[in-house]
PDB file of N, CA and C in Angstrom:
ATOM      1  N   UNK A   1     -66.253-140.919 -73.095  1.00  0.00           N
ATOM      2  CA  UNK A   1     -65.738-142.178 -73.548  1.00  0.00           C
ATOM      3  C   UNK A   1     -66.642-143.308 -73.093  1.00  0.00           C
ATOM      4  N   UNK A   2     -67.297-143.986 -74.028  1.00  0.00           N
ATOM      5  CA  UNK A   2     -67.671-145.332 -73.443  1.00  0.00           C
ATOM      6  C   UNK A   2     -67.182-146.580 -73.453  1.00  0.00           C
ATOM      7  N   UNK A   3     -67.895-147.960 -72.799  1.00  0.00           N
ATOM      8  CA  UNK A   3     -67.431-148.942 -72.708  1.00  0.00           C
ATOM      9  C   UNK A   3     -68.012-149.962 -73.467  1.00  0.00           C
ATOM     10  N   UNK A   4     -67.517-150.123 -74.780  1.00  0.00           N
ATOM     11  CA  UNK A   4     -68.784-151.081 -75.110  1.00  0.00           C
ATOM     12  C   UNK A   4     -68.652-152.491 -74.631  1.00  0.00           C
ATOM     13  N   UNK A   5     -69.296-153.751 -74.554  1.00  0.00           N
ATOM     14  CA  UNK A   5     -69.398-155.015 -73.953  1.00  0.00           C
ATOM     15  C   UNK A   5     -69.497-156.018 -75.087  1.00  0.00           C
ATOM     16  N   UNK A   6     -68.433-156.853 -74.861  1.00  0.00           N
ATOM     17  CA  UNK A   6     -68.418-157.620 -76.233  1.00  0.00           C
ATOM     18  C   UNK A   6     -68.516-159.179 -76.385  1.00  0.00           C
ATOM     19  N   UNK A   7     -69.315-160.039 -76.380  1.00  0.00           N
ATOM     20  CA  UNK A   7     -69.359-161.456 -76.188  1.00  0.00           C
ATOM     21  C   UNK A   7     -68.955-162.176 -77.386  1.00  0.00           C
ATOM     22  N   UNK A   8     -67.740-162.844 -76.878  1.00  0.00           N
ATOM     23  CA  UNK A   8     -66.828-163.325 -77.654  1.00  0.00           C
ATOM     24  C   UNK A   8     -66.928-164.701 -77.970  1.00  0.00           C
ATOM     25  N   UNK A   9     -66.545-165.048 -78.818  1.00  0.00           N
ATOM     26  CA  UNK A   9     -66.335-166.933 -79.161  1.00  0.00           C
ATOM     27  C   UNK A   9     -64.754-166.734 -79.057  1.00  0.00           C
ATOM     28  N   UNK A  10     -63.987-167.862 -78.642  1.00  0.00           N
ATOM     29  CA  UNK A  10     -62.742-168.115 -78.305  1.00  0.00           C
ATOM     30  C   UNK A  10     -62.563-169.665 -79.047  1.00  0.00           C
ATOM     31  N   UNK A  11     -61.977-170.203 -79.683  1.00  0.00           N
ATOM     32  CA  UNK A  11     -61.592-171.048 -80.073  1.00  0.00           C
ATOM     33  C   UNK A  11     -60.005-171.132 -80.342  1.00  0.00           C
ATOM     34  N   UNK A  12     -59.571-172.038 -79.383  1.00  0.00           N
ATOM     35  CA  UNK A  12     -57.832-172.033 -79.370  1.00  0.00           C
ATOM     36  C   UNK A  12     -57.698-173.415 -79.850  1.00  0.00           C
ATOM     37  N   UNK A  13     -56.664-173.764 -81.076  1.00  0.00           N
ATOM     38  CA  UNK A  13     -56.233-174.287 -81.410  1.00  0.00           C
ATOM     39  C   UNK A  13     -54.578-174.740 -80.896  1.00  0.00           C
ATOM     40  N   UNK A  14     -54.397-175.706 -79.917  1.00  0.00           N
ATOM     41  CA  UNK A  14     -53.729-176.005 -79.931  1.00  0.00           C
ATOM     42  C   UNK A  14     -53.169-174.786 -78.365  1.00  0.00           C
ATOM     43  N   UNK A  15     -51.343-174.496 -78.414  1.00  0.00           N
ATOM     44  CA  UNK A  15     -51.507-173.373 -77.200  1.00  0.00           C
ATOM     45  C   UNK A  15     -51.112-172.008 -77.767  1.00  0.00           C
ATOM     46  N   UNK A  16     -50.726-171.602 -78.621  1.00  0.00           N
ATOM     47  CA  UNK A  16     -50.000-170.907 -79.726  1.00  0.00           C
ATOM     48  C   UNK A  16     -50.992-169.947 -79.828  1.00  0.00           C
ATOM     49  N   UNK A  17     -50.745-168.546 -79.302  1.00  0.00           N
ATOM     50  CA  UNK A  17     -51.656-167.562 -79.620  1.00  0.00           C
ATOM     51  C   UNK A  17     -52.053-166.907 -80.836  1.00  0.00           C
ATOM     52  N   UNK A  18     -51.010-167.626 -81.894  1.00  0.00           N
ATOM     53  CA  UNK A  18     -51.401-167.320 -83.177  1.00  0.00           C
ATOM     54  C   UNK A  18     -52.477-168.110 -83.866  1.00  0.00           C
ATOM     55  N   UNK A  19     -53.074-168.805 -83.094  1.00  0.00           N
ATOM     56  CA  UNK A  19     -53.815-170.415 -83.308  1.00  0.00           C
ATOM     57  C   UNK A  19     -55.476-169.746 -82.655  1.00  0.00           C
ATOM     58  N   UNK A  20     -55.151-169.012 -82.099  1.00  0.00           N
ATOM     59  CA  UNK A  20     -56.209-168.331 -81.336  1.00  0.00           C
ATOM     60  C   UNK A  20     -57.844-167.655 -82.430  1.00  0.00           C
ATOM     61  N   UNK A  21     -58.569-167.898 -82.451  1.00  0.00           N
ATOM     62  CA  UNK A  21     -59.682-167.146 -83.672  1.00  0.00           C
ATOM     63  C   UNK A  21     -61.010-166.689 -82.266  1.00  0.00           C
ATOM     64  N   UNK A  22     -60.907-165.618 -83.113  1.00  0.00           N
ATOM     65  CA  UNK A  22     -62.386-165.049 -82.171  1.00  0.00           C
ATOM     66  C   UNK A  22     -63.387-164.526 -82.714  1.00  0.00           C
ATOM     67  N   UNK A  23     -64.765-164.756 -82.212  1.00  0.00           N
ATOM     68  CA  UNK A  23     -66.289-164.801 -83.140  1.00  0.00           C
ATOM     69  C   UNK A  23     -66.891-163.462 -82.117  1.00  0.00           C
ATOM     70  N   UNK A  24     -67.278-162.535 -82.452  1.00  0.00           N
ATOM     71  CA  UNK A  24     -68.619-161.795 -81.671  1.00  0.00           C
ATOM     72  C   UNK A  24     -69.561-162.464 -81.619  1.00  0.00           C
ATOM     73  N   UNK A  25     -69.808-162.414 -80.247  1.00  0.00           N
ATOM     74  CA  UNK A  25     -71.147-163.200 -80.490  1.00  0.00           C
ATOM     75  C   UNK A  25     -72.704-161.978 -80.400  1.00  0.00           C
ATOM     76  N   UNK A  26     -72.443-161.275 -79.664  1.00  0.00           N
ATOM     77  CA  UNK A  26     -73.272-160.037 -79.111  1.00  0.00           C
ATOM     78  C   UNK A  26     -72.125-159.016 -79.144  1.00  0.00           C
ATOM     79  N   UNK A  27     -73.009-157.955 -78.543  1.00  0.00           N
ATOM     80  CA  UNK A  27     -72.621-156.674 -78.300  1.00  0.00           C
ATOM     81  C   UNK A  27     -73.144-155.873 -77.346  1.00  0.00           C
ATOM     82  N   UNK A  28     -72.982-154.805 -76.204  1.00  0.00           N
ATOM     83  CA  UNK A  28     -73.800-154.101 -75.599  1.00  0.00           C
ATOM     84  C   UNK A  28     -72.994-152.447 -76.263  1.00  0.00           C
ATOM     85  N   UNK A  29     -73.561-151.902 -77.110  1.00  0.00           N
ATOM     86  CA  UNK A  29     -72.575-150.639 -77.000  1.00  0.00           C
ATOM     87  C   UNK A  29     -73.039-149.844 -76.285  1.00  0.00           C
ATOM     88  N   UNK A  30     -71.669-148.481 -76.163  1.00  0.00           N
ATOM     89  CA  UNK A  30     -71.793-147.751 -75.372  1.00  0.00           C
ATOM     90  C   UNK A  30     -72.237-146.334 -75.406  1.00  0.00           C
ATOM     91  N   UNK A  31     -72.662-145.798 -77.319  1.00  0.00           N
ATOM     92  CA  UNK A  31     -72.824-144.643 -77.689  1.00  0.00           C
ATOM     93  C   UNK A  31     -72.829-143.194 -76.492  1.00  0.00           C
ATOM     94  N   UNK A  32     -73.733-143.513 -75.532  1.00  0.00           N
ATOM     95  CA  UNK A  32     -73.987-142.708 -74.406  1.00  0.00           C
ATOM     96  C   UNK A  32     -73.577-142.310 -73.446  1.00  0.00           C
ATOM     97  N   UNK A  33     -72.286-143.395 -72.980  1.00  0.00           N
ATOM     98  CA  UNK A  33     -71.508-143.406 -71.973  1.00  0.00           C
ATOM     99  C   UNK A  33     -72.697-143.957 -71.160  1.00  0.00           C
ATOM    100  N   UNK A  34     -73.637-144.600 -71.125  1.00  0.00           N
ATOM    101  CA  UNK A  34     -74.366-144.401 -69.898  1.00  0.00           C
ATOM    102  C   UNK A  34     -73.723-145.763 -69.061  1.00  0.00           C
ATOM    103  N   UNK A  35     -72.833-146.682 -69.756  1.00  0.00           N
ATOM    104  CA  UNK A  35     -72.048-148.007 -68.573  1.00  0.00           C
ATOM    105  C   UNK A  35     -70.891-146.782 -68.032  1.00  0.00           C
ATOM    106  N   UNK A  36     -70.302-146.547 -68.826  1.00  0.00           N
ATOM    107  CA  UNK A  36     -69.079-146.002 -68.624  1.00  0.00           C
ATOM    108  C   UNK A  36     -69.409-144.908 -67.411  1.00  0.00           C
ATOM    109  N   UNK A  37     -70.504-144.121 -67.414  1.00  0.00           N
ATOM    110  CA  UNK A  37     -70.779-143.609 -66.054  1.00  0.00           C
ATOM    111  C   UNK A  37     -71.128-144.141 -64.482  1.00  0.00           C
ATOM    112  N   UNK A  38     -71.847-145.239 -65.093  1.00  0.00           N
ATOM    113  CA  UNK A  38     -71.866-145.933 -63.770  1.00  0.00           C
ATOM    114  C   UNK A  38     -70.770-146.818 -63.320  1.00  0.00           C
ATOM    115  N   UNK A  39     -69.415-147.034 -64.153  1.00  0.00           N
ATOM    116  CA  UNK A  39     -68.446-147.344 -63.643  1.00  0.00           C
ATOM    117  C   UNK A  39     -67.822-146.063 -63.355  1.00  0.00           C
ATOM    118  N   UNK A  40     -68.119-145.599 -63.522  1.00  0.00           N
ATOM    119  CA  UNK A  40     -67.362-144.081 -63.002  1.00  0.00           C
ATOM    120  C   UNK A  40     -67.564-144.022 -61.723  1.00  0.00           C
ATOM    121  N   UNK A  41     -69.020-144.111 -61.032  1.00  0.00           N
ATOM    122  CA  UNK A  41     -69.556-143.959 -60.138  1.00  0.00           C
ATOM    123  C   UNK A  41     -69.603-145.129 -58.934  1.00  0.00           C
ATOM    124  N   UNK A  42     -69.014-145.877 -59.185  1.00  0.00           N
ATOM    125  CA  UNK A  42     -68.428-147.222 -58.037  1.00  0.00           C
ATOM    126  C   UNK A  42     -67.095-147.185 -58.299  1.00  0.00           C
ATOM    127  N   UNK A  43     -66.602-147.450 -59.397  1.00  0.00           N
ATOM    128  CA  UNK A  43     -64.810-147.651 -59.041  1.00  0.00           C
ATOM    129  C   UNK A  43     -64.093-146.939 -57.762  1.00  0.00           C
ATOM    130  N   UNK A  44     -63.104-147.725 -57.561  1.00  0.00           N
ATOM    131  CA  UNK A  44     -62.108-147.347 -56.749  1.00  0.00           C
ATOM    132  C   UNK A  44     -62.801-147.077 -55.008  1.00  0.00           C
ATOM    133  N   UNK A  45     -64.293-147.261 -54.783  1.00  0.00           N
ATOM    134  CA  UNK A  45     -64.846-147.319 -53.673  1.00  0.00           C
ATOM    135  C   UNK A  45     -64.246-148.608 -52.510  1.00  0.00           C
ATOM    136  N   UNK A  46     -63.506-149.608 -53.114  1.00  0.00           N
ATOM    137  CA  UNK A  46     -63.224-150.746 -52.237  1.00  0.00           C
ATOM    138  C   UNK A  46     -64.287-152.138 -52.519  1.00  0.00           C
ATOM    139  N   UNK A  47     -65.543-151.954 -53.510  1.00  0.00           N
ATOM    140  CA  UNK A  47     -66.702-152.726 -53.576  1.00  0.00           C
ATOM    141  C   UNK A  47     -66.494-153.568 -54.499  1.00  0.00           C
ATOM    142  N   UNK A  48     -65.936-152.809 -55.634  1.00  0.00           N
ATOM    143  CA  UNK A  48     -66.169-153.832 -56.766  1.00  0.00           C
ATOM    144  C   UNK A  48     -64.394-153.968 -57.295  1.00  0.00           C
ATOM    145  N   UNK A  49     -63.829-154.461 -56.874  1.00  0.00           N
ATOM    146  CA  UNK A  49     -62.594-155.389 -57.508  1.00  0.00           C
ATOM    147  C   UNK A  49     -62.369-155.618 -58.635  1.00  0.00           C
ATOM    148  N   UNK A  50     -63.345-156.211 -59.334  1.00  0.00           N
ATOM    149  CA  UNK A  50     -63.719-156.530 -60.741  1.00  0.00           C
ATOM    150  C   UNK A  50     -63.706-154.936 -61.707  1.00  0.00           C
ATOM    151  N   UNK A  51     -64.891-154.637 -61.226  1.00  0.00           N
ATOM    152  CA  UNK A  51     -65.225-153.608 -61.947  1.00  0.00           C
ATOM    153  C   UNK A  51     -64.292-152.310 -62.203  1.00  0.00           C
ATOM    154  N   UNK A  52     -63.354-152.284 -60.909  1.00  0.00           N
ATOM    155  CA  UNK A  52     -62.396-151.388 -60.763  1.00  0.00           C
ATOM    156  C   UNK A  52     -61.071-151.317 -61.856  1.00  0.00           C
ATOM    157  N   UNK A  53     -61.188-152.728 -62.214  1.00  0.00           N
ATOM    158  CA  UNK A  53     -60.093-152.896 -63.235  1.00  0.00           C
ATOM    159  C   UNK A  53     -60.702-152.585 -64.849  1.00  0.00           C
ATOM    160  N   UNK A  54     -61.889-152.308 -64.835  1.00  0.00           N
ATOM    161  CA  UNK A  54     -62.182-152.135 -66.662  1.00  0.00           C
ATOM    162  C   UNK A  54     -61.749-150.319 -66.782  1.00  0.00           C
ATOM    163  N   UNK A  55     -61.033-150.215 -67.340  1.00  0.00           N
ATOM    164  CA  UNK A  55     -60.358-148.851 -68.122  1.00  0.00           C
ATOM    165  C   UNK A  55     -61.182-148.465 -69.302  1.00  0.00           C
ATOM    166  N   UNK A  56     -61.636-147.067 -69.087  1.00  0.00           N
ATOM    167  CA  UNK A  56     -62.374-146.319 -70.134  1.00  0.00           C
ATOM    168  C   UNK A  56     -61.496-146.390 -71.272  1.00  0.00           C
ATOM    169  N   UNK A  57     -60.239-146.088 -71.375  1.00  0.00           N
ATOM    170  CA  UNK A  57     -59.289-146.243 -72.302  1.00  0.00           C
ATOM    171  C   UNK A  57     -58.560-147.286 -73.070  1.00  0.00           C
ATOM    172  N   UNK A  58     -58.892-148.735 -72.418  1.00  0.00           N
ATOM    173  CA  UNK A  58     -57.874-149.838 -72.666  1.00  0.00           C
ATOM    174  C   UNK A  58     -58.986-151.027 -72.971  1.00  0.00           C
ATOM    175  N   UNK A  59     -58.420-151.998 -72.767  1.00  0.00           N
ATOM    176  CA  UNK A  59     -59.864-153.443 -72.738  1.00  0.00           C
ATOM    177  C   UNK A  59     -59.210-154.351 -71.404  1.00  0.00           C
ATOM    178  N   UNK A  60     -60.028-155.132 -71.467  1.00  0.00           N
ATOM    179  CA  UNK A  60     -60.361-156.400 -70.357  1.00  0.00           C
ATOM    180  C   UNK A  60     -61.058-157.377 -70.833  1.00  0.00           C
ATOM    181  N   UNK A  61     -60.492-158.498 -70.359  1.00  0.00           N
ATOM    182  CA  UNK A  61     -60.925-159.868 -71.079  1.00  0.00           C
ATOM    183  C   UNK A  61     -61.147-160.669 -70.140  1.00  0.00           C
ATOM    184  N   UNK A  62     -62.591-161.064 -69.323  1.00  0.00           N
ATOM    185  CA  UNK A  62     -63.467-161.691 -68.136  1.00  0.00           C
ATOM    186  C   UNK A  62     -63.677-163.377 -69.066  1.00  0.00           C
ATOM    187  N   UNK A  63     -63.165-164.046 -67.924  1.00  0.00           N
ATOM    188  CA  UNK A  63     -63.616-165.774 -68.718  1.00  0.00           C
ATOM    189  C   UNK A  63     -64.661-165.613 -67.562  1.00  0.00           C
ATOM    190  N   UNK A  64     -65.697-167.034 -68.371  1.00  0.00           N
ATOM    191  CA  UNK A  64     -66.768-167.617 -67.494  1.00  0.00           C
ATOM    192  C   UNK A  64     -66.467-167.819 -65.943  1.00  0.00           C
ATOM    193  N   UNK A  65     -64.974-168.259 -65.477  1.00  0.00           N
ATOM    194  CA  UNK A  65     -65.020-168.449 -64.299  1.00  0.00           C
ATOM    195  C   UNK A  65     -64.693-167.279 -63.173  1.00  0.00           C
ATOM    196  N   UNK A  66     -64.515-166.086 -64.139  1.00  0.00           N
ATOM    197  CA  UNK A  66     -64.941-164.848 -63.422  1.00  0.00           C
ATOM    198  C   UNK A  66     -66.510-164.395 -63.124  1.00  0.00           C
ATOM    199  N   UNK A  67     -67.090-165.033 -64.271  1.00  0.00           N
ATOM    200  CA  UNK A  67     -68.850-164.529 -64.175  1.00  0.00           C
ATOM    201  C   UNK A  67     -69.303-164.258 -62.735  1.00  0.00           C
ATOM    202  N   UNK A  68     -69.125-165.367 -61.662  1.00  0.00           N
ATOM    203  CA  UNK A  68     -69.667-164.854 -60.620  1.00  0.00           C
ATOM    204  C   UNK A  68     -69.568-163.770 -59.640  1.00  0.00           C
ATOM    205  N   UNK A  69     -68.251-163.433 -59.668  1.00  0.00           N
ATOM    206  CA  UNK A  69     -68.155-162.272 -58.730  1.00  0.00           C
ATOM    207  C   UNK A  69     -68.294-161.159 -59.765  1.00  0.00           C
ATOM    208  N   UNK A  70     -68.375-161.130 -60.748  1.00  0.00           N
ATOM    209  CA  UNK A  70     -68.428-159.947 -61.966  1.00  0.00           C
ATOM    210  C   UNK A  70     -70.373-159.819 -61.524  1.00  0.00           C
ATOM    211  N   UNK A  71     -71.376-160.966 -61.742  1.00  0.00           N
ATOM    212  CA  UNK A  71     -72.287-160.449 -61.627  1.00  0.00           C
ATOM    213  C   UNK A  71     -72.614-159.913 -60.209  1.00  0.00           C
ATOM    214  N   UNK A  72     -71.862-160.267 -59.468  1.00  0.00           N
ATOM    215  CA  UNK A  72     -72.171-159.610 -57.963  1.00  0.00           C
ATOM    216  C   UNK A  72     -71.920-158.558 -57.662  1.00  0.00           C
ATOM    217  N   UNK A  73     -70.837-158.575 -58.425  1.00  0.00           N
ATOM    218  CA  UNK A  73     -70.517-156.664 -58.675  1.00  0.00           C
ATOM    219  C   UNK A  73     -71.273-155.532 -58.904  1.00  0.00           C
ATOM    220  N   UNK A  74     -72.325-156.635 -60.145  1.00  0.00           N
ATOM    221  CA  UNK A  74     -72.953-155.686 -60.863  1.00  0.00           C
ATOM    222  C   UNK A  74     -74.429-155.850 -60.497  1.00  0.00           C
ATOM    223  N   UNK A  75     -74.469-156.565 -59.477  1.00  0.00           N
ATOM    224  CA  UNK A  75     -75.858-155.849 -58.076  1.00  0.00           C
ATOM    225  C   UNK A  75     -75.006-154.410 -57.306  1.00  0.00           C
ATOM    226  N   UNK A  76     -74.049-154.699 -57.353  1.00  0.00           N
ATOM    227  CA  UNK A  76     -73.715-153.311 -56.065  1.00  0.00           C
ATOM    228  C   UNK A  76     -73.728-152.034 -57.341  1.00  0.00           C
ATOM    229  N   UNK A  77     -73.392-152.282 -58.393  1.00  0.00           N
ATOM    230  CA  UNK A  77     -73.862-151.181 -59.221  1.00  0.00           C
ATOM    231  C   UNK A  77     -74.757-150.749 -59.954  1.00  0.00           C
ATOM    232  N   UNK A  78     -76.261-152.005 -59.877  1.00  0.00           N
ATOM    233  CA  UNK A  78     -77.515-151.610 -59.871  1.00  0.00           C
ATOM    234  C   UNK A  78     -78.253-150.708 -58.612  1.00  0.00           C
ATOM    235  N   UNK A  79     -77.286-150.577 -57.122  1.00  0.00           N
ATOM    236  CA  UNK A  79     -77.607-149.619 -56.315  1.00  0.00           C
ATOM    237  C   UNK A  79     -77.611-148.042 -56.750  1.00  0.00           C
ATOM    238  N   UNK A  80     -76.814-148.020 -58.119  1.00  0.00           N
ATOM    239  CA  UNK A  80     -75.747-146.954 -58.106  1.00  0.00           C
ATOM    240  C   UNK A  80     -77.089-146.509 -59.418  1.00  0.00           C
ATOM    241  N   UNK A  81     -77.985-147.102 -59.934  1.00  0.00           N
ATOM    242  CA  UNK A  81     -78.726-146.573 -61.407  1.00  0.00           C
ATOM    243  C   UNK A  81     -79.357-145.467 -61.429  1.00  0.00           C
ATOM    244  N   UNK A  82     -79.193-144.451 -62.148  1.00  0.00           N
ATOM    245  CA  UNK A  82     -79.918-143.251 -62.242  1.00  0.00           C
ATOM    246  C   UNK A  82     -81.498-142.721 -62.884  1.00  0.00           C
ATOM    247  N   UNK A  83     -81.273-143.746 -63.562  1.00  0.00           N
ATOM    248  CA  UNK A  83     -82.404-144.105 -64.863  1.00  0.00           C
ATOM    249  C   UNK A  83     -82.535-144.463 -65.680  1.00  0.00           C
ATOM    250  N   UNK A  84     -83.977-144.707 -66.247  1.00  0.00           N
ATOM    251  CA  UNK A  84     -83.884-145.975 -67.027  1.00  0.00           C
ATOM    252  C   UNK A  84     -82.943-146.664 -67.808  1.00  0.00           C
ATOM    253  N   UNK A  85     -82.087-145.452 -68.655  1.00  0.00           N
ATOM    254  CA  UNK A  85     -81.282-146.320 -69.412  1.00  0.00           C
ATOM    255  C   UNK A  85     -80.072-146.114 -69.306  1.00  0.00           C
ATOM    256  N   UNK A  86     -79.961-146.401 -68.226  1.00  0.00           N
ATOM    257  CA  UNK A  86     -78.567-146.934 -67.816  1.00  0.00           C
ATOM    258  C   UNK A  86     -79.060-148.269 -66.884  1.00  0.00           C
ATOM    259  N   UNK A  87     -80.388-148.973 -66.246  1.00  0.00           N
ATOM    260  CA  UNK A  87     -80.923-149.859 -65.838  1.00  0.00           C
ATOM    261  C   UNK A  87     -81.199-150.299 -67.507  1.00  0.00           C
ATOM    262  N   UNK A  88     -81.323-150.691 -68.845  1.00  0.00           N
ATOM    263  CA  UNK A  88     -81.608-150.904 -69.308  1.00  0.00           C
ATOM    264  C   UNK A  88     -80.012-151.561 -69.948  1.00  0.00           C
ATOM    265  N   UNK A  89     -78.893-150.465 -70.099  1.00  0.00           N
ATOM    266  CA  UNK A  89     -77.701-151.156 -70.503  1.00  0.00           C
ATOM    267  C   UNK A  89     -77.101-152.003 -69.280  1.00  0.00           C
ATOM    268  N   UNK A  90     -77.325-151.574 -67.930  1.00  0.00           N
ATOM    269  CA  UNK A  90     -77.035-152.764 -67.073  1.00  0.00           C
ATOM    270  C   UNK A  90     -77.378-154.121 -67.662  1.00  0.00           C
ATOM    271  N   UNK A  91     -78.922-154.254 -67.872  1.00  0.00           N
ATOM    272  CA  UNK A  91     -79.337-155.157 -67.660  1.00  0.00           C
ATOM    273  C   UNK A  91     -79.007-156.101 -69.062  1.00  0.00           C
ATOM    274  N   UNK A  92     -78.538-155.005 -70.213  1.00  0.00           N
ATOM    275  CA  UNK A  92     -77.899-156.340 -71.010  1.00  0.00           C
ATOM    276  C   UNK A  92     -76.401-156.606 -70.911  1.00  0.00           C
ATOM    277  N   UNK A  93     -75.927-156.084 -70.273  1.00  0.00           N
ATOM    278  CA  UNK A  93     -74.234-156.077 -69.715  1.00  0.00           C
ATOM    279  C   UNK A  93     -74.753-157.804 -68.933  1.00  0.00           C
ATOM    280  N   UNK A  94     -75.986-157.541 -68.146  1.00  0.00           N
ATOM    281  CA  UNK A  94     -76.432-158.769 -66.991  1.00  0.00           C
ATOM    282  C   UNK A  94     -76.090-160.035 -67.602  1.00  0.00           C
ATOM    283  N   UNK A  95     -76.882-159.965 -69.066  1.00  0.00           N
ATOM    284  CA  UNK A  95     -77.693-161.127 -69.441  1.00  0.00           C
ATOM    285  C   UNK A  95     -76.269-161.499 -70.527  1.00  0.00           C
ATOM    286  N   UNK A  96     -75.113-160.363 -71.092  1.00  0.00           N
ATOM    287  CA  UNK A  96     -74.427-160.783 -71.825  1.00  0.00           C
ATOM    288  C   UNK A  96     -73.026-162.044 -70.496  1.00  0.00           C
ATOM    289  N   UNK A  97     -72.835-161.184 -69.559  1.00  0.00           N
ATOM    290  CA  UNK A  97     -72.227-162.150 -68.237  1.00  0.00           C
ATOM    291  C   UNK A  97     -72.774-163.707 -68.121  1.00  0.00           C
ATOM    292  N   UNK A  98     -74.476-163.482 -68.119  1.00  0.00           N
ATOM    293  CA  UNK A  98     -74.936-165.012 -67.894  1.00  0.00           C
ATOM    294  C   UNK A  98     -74.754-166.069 -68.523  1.00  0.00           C
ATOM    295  N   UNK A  99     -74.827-165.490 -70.140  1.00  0.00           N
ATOM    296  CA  UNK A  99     -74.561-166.196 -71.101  1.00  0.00           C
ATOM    297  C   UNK A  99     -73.041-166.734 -71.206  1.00  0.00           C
ATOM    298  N   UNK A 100     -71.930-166.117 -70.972  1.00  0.00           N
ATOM    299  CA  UNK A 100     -70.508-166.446 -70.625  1.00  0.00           C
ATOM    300  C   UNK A 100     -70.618-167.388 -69.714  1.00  0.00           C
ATOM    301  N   UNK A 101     -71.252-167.157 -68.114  1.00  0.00           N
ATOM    302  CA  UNK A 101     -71.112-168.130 -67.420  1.00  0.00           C
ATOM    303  C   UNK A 101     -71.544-169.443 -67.979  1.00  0.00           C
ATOM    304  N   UNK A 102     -72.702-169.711 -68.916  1.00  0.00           N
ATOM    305  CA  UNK A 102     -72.857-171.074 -69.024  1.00  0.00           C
ATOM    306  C   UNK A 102     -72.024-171.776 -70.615  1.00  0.00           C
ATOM    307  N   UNK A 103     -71.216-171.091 -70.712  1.00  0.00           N
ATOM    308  CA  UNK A 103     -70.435-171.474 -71.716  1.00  0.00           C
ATOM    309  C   UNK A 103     -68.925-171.019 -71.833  1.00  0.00           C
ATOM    310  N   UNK A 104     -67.459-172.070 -71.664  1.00  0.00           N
ATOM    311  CA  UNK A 104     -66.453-172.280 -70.950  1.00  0.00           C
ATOM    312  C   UNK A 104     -65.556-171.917 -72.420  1.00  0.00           C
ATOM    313  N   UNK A 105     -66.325-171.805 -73.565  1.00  0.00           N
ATOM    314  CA  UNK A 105     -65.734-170.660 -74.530  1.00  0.00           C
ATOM    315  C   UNK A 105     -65.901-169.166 -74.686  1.00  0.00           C
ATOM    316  N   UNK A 106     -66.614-168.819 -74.053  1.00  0.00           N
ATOM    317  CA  UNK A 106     -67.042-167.396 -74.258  1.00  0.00           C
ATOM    318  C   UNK A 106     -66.007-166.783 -73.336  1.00  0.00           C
ATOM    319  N   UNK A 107     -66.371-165.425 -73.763  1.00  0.00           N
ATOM    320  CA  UNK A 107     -65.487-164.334 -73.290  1.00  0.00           C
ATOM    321  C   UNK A 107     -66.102-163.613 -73.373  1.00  0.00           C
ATOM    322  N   UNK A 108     -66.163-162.281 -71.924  1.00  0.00           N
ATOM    323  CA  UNK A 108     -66.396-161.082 -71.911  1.00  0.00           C
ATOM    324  C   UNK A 108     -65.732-159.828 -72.141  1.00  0.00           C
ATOM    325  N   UNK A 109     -65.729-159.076 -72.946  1.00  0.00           N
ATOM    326  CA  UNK A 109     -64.554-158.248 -73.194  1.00  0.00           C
ATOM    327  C   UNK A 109     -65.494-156.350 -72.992  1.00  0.00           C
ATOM    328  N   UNK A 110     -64.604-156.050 -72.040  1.00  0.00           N
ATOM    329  CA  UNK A 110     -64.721-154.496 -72.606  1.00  0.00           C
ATOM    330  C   UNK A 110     -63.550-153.906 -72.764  1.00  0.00           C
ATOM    331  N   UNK A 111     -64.167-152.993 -74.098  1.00  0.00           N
ATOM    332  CA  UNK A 111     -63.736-152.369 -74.764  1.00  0.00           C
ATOM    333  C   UNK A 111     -63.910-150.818 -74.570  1.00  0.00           C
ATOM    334  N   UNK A 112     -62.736-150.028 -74.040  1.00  0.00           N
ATOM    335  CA  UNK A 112     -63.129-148.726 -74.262  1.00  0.00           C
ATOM    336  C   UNK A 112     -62.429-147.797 -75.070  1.00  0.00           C
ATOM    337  N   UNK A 113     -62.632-146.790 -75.151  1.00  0.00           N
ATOM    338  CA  UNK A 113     -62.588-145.888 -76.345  1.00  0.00           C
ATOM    339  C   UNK A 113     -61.045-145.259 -76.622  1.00  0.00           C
TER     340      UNK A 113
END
């Protein structure tokens, strides 16, 4: 099962969740499992808080003012990389987080299977 990573546009109209519209903005998928393994491989250690809560099975929805401890997380699970490409989907999982942090509409969402 993988996790794919989904950068969202959020535009709320008003407070009414039916008012709610959402844009993809990016994508990191997961064809390989190769995120979904390296959350395999830190969860539930006590380290990552964040990370412990994304479910292979369900979704999660990270605002910008989570970005920071989400990317700090995801140094303690660049300890954890096996090879290249799973350092390669890290690193756009990285850059899809950064981009959330500097924008107070975005959303990070994973999605798993």
């Amino acid at each position: 099962m993988g996790v794919d990573v989904e950068l969202v546009r959020v535009e709320q109209l008003g407070t009414s969740p039916r008012r709610r519209r959402e844009h993809e903005v990016a994508v990191v998928g997961d064809p390989l499992f190769r995120f979904a393994a390296l959350l395999e491989r830190s969860q539930h250690a006590g380290r990552t808080p964040m990370l412990d809560r994304i479910d292979p099975y369900g979704s999660l929805e990270l605002t910008p003012a989570e970005m920071n401890q989400f990317l700090g997380e995801l140094d303690v699970l660049a300890a954890l990389v096996e090879d290249i490409g799973e350092r390669q989907v890290l690193d756009a999982v990285r850059g899809l987080a950064k981009r959330c942090l500097a924008d107070p509409d975005l959303r990070l969402r994973f999605a798993g299977d």
